[in-house]
PDB file of N, CA and C in Angstrom:
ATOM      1  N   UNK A   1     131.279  68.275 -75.710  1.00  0.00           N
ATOM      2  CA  UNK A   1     130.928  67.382 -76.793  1.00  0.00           C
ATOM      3  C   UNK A   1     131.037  68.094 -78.140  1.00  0.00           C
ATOM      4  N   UNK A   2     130.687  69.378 -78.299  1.00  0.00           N
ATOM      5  CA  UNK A   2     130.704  70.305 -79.557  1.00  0.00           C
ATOM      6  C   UNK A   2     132.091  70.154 -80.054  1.00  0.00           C
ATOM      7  N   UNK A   3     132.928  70.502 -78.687  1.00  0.00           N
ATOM      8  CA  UNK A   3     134.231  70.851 -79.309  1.00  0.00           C
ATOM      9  C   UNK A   3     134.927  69.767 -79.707  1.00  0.00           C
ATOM     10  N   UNK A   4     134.570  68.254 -79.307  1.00  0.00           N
ATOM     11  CA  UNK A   4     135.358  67.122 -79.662  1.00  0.00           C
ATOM     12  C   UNK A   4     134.495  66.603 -81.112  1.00  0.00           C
ATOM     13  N   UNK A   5     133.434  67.103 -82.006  1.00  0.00           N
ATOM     14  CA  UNK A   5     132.884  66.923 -82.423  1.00  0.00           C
ATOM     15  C   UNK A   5     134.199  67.182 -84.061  1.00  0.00           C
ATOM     16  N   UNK A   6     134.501  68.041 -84.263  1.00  0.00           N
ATOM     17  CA  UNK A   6     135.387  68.022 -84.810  1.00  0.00           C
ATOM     18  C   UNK A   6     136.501  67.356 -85.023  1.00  0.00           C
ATOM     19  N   UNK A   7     137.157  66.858 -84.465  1.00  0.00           N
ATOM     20  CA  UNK A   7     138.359  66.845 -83.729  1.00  0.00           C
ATOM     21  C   UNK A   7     137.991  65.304 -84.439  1.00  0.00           C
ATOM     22  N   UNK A   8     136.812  64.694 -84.144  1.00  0.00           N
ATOM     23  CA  UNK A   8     136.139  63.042 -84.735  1.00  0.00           C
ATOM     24  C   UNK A   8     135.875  63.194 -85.754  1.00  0.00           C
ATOM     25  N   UNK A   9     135.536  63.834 -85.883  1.00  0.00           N
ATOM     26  CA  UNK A   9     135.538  64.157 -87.665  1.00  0.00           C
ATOM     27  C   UNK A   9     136.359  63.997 -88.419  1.00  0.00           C
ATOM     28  N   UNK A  10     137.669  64.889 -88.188  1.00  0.00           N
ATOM     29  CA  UNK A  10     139.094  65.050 -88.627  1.00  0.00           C
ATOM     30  C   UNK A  10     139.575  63.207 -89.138  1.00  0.00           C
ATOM     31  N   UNK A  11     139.816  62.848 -87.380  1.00  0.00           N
ATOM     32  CA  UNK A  11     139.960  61.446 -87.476  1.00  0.00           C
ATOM     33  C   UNK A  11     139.485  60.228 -88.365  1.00  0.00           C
ATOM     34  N   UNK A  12     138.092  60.638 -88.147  1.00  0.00           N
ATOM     35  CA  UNK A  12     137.185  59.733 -88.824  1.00  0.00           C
ATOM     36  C   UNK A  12     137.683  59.852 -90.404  1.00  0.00           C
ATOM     37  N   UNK A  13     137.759  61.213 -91.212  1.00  0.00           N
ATOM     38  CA  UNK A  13     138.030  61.292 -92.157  1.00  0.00           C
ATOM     39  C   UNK A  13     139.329  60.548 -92.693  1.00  0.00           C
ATOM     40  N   UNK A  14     140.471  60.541 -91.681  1.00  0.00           N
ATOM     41  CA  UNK A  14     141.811  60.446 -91.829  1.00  0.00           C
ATOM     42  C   UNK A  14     141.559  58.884 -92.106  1.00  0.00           C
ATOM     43  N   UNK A  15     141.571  57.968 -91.121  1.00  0.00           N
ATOM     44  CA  UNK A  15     140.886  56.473 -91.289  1.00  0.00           C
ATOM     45  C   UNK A  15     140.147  56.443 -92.126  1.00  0.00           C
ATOM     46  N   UNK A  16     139.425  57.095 -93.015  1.00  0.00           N
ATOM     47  CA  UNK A  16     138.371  56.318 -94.323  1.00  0.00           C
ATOM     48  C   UNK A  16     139.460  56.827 -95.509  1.00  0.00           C
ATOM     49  N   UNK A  17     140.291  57.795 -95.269  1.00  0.00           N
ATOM     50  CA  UNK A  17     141.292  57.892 -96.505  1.00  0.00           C
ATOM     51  C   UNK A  17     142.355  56.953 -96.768  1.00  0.00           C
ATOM     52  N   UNK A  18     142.323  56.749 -95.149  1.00  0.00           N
ATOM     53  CA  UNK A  18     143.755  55.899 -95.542  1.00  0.00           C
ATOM     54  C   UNK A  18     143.531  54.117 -95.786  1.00  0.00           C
ATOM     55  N   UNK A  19     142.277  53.881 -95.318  1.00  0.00           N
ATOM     56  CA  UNK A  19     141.637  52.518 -95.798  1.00  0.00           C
ATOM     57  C   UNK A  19     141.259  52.607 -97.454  1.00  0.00           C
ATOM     58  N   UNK A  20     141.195  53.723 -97.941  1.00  0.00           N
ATOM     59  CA  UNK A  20     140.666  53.899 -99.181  1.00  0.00           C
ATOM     60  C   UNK A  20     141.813  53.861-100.176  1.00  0.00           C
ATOM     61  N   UNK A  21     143.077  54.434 -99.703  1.00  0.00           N
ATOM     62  CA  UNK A  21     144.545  54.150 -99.947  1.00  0.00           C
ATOM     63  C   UNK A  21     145.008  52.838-100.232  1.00  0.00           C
ATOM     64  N   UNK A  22     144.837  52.639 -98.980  1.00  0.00           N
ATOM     65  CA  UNK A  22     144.923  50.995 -99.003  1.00  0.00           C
ATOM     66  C   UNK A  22     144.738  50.012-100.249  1.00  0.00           C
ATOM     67  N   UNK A  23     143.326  50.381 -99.969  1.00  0.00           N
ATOM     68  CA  UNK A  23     142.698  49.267-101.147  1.00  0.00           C
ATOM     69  C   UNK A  23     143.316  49.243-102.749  1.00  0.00           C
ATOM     70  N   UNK A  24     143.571  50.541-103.140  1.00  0.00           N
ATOM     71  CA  UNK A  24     143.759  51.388-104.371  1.00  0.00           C
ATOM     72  C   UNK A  24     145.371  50.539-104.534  1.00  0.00           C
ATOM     73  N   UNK A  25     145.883  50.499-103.512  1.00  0.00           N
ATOM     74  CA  UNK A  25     147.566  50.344-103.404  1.00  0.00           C
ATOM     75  C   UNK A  25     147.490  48.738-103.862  1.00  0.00           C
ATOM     76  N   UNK A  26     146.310  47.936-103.136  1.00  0.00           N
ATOM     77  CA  UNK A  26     146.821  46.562-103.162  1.00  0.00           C
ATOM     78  C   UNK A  26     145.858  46.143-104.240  1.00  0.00           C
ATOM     79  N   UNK A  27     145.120  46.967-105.098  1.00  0.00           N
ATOM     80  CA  UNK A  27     144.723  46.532-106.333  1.00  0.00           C
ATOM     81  C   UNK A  27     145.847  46.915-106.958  1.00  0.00           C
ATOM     82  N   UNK A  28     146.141  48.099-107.146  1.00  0.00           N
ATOM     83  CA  UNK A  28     147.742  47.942-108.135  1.00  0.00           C
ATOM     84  C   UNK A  28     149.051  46.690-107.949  1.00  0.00           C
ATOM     85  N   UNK A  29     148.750  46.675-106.699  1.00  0.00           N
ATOM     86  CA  UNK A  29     149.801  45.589-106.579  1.00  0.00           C
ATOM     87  C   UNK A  29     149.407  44.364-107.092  1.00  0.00           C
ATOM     88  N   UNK A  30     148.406  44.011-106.550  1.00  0.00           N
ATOM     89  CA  UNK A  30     147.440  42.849-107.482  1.00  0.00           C
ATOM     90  C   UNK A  30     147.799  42.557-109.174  1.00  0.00           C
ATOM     91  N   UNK A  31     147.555  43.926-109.723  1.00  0.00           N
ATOM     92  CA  UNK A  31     147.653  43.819-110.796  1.00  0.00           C
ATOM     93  C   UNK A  31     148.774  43.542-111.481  1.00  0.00           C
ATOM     94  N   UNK A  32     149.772  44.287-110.818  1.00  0.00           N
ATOM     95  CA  UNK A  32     151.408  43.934-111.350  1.00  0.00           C
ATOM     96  C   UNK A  32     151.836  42.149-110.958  1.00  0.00           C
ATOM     97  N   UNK A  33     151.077  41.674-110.312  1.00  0.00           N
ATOM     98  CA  UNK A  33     151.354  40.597-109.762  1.00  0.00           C
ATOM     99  C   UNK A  33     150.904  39.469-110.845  1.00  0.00           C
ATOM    100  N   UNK A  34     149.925  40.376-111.371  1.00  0.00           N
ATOM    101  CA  UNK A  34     148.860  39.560-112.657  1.00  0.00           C
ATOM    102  C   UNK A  34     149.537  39.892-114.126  1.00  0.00           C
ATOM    103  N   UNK A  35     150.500  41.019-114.008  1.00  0.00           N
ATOM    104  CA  UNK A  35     151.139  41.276-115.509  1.00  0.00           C
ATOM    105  C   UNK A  35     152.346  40.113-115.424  1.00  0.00           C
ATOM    106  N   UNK A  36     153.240  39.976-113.937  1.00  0.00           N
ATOM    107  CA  UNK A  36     154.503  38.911-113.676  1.00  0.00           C
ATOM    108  C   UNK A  36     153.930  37.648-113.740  1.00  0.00           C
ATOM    109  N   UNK A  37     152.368  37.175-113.552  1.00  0.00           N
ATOM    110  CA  UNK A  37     152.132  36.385-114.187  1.00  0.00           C
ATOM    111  C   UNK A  37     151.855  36.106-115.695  1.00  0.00           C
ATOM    112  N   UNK A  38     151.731  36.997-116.279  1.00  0.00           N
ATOM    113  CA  UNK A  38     151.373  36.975-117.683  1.00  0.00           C
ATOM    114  C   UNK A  38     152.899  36.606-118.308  1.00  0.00           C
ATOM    115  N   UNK A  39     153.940  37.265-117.813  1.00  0.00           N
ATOM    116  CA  UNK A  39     155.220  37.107-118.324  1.00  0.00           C
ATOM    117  C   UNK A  39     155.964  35.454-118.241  1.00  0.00           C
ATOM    118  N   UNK A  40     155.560  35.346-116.736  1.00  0.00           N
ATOM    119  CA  UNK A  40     156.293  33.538-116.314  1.00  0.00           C
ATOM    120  C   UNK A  40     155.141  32.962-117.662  1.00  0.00           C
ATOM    121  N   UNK A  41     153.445  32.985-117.833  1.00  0.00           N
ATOM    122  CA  UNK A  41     153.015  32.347-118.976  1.00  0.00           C
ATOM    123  C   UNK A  41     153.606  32.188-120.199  1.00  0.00           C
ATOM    124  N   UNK A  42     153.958  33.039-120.398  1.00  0.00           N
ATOM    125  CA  UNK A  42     154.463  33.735-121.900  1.00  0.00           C
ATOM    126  C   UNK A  42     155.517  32.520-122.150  1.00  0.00           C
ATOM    127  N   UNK A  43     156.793  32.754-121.221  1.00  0.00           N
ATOM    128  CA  UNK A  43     157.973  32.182-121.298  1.00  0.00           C
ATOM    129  C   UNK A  43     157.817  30.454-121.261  1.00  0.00           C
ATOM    130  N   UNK A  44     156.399  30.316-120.408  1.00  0.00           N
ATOM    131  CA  UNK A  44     156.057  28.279-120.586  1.00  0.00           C
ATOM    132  C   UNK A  44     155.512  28.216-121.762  1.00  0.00           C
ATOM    133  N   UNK A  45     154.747  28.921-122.314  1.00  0.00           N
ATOM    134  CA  UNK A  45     154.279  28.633-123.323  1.00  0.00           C
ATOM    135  C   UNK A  45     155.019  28.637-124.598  1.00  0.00           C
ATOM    136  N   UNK A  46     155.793  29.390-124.362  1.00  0.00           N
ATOM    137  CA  UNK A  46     156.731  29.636-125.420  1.00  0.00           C
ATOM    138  C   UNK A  46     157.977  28.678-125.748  1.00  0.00           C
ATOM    139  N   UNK A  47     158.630  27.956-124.392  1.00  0.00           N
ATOM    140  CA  UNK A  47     159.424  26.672-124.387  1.00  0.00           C
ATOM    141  C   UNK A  47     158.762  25.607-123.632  1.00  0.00           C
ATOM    142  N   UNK A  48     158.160  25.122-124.516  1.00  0.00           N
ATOM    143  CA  UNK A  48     157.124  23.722-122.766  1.00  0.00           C
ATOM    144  C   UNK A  48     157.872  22.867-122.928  1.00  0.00           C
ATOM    145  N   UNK A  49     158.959  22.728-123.482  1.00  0.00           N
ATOM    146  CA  UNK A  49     160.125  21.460-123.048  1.00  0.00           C
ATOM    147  C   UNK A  49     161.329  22.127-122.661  1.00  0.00           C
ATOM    148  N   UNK A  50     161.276  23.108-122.076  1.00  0.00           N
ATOM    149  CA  UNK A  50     162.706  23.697-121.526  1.00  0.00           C
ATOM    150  C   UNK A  50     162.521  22.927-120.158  1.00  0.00           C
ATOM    151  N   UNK A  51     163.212  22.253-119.245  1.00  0.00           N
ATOM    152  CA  UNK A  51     163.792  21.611-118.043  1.00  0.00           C
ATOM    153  C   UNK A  51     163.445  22.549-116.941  1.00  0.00           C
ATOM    154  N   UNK A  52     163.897  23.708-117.083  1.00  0.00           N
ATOM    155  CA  UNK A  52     164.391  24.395-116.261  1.00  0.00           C
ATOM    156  C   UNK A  52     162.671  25.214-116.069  1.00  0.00           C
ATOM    157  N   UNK A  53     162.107  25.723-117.010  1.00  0.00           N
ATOM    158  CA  UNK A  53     160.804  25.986-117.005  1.00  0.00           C
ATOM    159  C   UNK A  53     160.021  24.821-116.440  1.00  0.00           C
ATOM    160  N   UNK A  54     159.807  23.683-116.288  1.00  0.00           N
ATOM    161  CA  UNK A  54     159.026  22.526-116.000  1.00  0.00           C
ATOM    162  C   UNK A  54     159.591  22.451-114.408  1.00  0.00           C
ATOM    163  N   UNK A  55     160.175  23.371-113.906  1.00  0.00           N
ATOM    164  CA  UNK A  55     160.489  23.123-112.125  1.00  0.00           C
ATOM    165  C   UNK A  55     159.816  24.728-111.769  1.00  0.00           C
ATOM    166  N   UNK A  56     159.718  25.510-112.953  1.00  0.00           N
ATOM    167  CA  UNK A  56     159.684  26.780-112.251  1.00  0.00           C
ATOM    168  C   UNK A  56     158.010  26.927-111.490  1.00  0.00           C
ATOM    169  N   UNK A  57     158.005  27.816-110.759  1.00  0.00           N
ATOM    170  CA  UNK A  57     156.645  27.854-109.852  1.00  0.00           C
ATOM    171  C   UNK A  57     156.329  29.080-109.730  1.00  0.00           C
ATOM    172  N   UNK A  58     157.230  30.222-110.275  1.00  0.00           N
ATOM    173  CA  UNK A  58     156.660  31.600-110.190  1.00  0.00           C
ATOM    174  C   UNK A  58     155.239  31.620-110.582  1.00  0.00           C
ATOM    175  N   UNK A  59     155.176  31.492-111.531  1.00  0.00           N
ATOM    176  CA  UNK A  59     153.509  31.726-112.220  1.00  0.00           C
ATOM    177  C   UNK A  59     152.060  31.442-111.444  1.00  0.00           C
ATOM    178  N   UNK A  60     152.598  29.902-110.653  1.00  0.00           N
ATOM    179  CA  UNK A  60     151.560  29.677-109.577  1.00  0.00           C
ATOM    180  C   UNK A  60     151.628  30.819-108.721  1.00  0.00           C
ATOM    181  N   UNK A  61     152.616  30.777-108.096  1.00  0.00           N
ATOM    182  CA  UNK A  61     152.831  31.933-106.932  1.00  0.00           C
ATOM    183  C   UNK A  61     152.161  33.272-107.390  1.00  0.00           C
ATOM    184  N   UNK A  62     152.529  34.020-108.516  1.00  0.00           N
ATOM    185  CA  UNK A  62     152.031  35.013-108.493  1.00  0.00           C
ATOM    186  C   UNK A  62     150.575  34.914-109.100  1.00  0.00           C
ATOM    187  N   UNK A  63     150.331  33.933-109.700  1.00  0.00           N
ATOM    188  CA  UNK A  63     148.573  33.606-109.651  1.00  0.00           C
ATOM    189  C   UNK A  63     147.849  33.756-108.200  1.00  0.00           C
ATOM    190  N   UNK A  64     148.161  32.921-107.499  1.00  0.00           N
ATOM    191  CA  UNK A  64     147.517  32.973-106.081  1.00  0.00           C
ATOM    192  C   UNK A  64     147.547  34.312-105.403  1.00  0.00           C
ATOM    193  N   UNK A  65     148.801  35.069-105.227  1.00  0.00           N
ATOM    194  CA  UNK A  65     149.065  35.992-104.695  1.00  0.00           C
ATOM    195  C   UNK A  65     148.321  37.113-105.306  1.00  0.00           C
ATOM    196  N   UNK A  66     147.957  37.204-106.596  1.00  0.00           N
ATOM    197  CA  UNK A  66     147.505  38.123-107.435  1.00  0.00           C
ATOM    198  C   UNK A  66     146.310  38.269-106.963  1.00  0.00           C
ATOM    199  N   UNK A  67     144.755  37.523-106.259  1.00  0.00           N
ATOM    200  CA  UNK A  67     144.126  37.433-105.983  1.00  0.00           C
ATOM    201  C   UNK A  67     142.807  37.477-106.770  1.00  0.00           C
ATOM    202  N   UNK A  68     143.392  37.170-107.938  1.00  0.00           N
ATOM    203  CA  UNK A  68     142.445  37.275-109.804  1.00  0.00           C
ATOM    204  C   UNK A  68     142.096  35.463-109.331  1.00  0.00           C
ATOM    205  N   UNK A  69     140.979  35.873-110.165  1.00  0.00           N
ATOM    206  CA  UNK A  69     140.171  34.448-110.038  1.00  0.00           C
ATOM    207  C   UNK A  69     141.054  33.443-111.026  1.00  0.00           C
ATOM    208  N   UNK A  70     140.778  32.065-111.221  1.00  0.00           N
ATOM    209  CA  UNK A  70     140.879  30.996-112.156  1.00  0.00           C
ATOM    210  C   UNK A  70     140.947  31.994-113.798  1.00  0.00           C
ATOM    211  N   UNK A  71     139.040  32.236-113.975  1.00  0.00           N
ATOM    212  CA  UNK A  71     139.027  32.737-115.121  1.00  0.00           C
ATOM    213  C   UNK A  71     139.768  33.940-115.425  1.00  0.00           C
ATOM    214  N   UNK A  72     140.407  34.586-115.239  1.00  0.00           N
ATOM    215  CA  UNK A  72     141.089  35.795-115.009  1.00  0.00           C
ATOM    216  C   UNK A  72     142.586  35.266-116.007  1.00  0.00           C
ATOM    217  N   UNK A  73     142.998  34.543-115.099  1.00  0.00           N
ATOM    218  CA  UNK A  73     144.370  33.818-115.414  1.00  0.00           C
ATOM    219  C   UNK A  73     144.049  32.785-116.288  1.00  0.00           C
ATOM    220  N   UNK A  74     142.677  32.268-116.654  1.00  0.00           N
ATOM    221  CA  UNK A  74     142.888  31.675-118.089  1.00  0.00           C
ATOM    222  C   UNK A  74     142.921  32.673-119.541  1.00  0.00           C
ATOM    223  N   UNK A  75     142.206  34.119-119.063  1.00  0.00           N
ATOM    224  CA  UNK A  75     141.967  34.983-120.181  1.00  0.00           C
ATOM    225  C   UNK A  75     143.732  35.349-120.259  1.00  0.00           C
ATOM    226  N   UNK A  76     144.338  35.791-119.100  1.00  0.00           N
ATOM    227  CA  UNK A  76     146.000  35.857-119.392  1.00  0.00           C
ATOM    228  C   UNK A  76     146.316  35.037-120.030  1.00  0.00           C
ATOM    229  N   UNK A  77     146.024  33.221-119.680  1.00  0.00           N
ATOM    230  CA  UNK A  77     146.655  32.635-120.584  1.00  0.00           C
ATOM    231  C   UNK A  77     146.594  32.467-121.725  1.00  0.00           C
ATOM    232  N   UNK A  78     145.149  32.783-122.367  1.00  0.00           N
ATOM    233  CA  UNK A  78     144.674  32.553-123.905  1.00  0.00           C
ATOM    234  C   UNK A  78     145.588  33.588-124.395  1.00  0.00           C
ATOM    235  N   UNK A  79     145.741  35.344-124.020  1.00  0.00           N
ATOM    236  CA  UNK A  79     146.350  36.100-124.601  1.00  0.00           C
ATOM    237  C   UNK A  79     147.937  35.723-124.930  1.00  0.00           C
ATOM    238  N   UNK A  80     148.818  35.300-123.685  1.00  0.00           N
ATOM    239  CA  UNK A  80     149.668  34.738-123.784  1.00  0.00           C
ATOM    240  C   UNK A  80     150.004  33.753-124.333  1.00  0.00           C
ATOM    241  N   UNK A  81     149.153  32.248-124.778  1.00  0.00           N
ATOM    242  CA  UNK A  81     149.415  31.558-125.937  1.00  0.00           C
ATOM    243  C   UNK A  81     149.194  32.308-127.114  1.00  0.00           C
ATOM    244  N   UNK A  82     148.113  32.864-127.625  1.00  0.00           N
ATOM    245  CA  UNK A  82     148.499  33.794-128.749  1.00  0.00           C
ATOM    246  C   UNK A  82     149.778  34.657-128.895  1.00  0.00           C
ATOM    247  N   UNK A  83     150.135  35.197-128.337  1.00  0.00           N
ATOM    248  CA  UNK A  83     151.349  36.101-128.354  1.00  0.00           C
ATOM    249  C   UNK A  83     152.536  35.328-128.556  1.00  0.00           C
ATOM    250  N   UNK A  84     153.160  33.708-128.144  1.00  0.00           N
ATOM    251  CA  UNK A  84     153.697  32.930-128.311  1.00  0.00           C
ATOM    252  C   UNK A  84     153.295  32.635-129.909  1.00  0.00           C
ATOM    253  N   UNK A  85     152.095  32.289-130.076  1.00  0.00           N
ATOM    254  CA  UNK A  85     151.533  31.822-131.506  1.00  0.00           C
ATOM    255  C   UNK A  85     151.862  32.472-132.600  1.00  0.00           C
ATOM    256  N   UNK A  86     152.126  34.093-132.342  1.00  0.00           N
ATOM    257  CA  UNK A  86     152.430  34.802-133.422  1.00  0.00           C
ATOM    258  C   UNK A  86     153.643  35.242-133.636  1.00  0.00           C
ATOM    259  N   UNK A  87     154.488  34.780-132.382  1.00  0.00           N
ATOM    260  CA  UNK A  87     155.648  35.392-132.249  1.00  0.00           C
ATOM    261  C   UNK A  87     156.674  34.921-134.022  1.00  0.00           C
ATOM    262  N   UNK A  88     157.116  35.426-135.009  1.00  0.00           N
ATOM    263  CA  UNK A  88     158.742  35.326-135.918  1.00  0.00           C
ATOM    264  C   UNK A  88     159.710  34.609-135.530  1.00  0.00           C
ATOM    265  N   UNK A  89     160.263  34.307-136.468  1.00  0.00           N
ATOM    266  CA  UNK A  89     161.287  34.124-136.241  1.00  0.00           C
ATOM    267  C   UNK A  89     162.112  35.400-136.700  1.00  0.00           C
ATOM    268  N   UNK A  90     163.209  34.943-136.200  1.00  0.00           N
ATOM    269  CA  UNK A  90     164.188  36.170-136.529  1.00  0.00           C
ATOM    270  C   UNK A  90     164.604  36.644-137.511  1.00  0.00           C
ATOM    271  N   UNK A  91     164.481  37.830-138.100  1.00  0.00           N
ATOM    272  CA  UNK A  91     165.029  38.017-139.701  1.00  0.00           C
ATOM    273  C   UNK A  91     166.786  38.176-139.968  1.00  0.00           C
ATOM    274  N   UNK A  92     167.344  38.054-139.232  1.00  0.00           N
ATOM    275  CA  UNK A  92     168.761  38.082-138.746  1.00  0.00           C
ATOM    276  C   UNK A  92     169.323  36.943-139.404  1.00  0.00           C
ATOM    277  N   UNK A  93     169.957  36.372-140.321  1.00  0.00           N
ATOM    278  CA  UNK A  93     170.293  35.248-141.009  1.00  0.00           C
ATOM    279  C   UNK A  93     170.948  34.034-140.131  1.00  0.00           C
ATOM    280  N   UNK A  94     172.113  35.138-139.413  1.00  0.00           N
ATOM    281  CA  UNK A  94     173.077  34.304-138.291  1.00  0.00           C
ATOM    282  C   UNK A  94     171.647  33.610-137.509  1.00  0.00           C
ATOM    283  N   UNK A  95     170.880  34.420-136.627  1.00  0.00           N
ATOM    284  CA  UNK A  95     170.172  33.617-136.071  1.00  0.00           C
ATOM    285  C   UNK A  95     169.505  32.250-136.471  1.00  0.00           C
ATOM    286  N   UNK A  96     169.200  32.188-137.834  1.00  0.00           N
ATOM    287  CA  UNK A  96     169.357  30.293-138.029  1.00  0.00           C
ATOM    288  C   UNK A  96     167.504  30.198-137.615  1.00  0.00           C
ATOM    289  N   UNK A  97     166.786  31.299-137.881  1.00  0.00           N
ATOM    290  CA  UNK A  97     165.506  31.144-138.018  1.00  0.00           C
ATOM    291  C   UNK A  97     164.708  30.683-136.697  1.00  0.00           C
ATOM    292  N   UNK A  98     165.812  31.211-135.606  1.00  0.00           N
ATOM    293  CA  UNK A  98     165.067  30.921-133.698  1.00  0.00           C
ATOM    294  C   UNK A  98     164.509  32.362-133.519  1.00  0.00           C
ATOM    295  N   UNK A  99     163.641  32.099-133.168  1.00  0.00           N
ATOM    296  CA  UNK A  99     162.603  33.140-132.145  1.00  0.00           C
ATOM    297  C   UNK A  99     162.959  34.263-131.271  1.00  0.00           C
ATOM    298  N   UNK A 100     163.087  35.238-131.293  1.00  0.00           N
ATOM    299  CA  UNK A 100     163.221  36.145-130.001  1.00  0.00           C
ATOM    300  C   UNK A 100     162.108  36.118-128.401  1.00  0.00           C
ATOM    301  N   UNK A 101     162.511  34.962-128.268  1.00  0.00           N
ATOM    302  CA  UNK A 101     161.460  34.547-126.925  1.00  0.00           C
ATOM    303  C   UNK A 101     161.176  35.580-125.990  1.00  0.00           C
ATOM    304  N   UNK A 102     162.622  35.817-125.443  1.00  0.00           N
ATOM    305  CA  UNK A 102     162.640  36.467-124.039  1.00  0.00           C
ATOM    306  C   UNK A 102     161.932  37.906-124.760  1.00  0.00           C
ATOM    307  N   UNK A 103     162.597  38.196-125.941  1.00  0.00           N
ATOM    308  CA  UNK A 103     162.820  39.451-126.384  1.00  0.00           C
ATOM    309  C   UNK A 103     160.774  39.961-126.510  1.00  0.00           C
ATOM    310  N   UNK A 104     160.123  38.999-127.224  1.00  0.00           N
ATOM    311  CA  UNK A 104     158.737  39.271-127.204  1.00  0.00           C
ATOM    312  C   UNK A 104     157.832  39.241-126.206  1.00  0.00           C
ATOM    313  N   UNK A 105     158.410  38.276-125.408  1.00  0.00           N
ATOM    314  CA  UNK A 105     157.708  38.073-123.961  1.00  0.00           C
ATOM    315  C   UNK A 105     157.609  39.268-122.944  1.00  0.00           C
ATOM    316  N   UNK A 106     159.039  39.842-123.234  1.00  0.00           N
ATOM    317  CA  UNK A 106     159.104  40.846-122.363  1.00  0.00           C
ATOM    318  C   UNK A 106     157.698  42.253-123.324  1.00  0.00           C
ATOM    319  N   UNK A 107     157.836  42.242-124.572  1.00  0.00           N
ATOM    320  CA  UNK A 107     157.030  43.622-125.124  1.00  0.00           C
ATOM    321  C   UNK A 107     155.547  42.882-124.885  1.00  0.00           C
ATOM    322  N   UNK A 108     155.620  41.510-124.659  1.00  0.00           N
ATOM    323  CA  UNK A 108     154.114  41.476-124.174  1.00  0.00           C
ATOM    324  C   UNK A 108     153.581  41.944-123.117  1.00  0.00           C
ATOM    325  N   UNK A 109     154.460  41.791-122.411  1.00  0.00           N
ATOM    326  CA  UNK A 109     154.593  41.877-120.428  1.00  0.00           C
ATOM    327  C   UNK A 109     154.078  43.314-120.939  1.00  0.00           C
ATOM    328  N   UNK A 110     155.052  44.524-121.351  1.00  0.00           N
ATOM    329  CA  UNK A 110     154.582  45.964-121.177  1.00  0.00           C
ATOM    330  C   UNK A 110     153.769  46.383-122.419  1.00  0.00           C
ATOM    331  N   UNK A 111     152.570  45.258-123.474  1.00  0.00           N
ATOM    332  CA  UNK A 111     152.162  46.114-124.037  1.00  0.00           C
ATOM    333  C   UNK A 111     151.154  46.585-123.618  1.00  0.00           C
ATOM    334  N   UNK A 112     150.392  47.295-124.697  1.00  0.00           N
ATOM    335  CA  UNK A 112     148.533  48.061-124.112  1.00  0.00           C
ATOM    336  C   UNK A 112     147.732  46.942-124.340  1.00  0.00           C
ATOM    337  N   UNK A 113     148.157  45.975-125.097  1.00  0.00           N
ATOM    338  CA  UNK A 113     146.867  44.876-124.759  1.00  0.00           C
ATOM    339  C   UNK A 113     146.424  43.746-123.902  1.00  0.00           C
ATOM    340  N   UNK A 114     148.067  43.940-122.862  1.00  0.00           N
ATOM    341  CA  UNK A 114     147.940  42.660-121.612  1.00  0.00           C
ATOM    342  C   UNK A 114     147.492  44.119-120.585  1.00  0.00           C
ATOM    343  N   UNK A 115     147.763  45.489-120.516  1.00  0.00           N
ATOM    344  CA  UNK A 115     147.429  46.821-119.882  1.00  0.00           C
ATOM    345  C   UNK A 115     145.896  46.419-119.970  1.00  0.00           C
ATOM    346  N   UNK A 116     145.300  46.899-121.078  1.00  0.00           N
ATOM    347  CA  UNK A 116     143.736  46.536-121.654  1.00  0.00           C
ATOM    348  C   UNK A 116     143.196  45.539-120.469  1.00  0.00           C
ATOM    349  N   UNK A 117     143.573  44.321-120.776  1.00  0.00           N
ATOM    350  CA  UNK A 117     142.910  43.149-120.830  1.00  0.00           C
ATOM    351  C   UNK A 117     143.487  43.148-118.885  1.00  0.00           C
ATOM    352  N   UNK A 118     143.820  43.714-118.211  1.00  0.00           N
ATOM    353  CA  UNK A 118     144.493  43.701-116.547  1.00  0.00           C
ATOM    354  C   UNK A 118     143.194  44.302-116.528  1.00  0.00           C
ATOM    355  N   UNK A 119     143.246  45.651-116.898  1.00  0.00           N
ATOM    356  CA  UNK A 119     142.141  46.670-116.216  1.00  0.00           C
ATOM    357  C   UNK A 119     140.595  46.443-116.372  1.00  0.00           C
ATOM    358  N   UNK A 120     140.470  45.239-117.510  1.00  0.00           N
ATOM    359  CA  UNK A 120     138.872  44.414-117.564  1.00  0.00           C
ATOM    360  C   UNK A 120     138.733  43.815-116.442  1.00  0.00           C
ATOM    361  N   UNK A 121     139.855  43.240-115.796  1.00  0.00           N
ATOM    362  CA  UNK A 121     139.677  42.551-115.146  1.00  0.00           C
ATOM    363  C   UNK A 121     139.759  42.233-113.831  1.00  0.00           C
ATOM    364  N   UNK A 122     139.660  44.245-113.655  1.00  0.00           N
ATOM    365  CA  UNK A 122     140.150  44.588-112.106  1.00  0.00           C
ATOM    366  C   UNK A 122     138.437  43.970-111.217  1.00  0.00           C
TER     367      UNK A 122
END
């Protein structure tokens, strides 16, 4: 019994690391799941009469999958209508005074304040 006493130990340890792994892995994943939702927001909010946006379903999907509550994904969405809200137009003349949609949506997706506002809400 002494000598297997170890040996359970070892084990035991190995199983509480790797459940502890686990968890760590599928909160990150969670979270990236909650930034690809912040991005599909960004892009409805930003055209709510584009066609092609009014069929899309990513955003649900990675809401659910994300495993962030309701309120979670309304605080994404408030940030994300703001970020739409403030977005320029283009200072580019040719451009004819249109928006860089994709172009802001995406620096929202990777800035520190949708980063910030993920990790409140782990």
């Amino acid at each position: 019994m002494k000598k297997s006493f170890p040996f359970l130990l070892i084990c035991l340890s190995l199983i509480t690391y790797g459940c502890t792994s686990s968890k760590s892995w599928k909160t990150e994943k969670n979270s990236e799941m909650l930034r690809d939702y912040a991005l599909c927001r960004c892009l409805t909010f930003a055209m709510p009469n584009d066609t092609i946006l009014a069929h899309e379903i990513s955003a649900s999907i990675f809401g659910e999958l994300s495993g962030y509550s309701s309120e979670s994904q309304d605080k994404i969405d408030s940030l994300a209508k703001r970020t739409v809200n403030d977005m320029l137009p283009s200072p580019i003349f040719d451009h004819g005074s249109r928006k860089p949609i994709l172009k802001n949506c995406i620096l929202f997706y990777k800035s520190k304040e949708l980063d910030s506002l993920i990790r409140i809400l782990k």
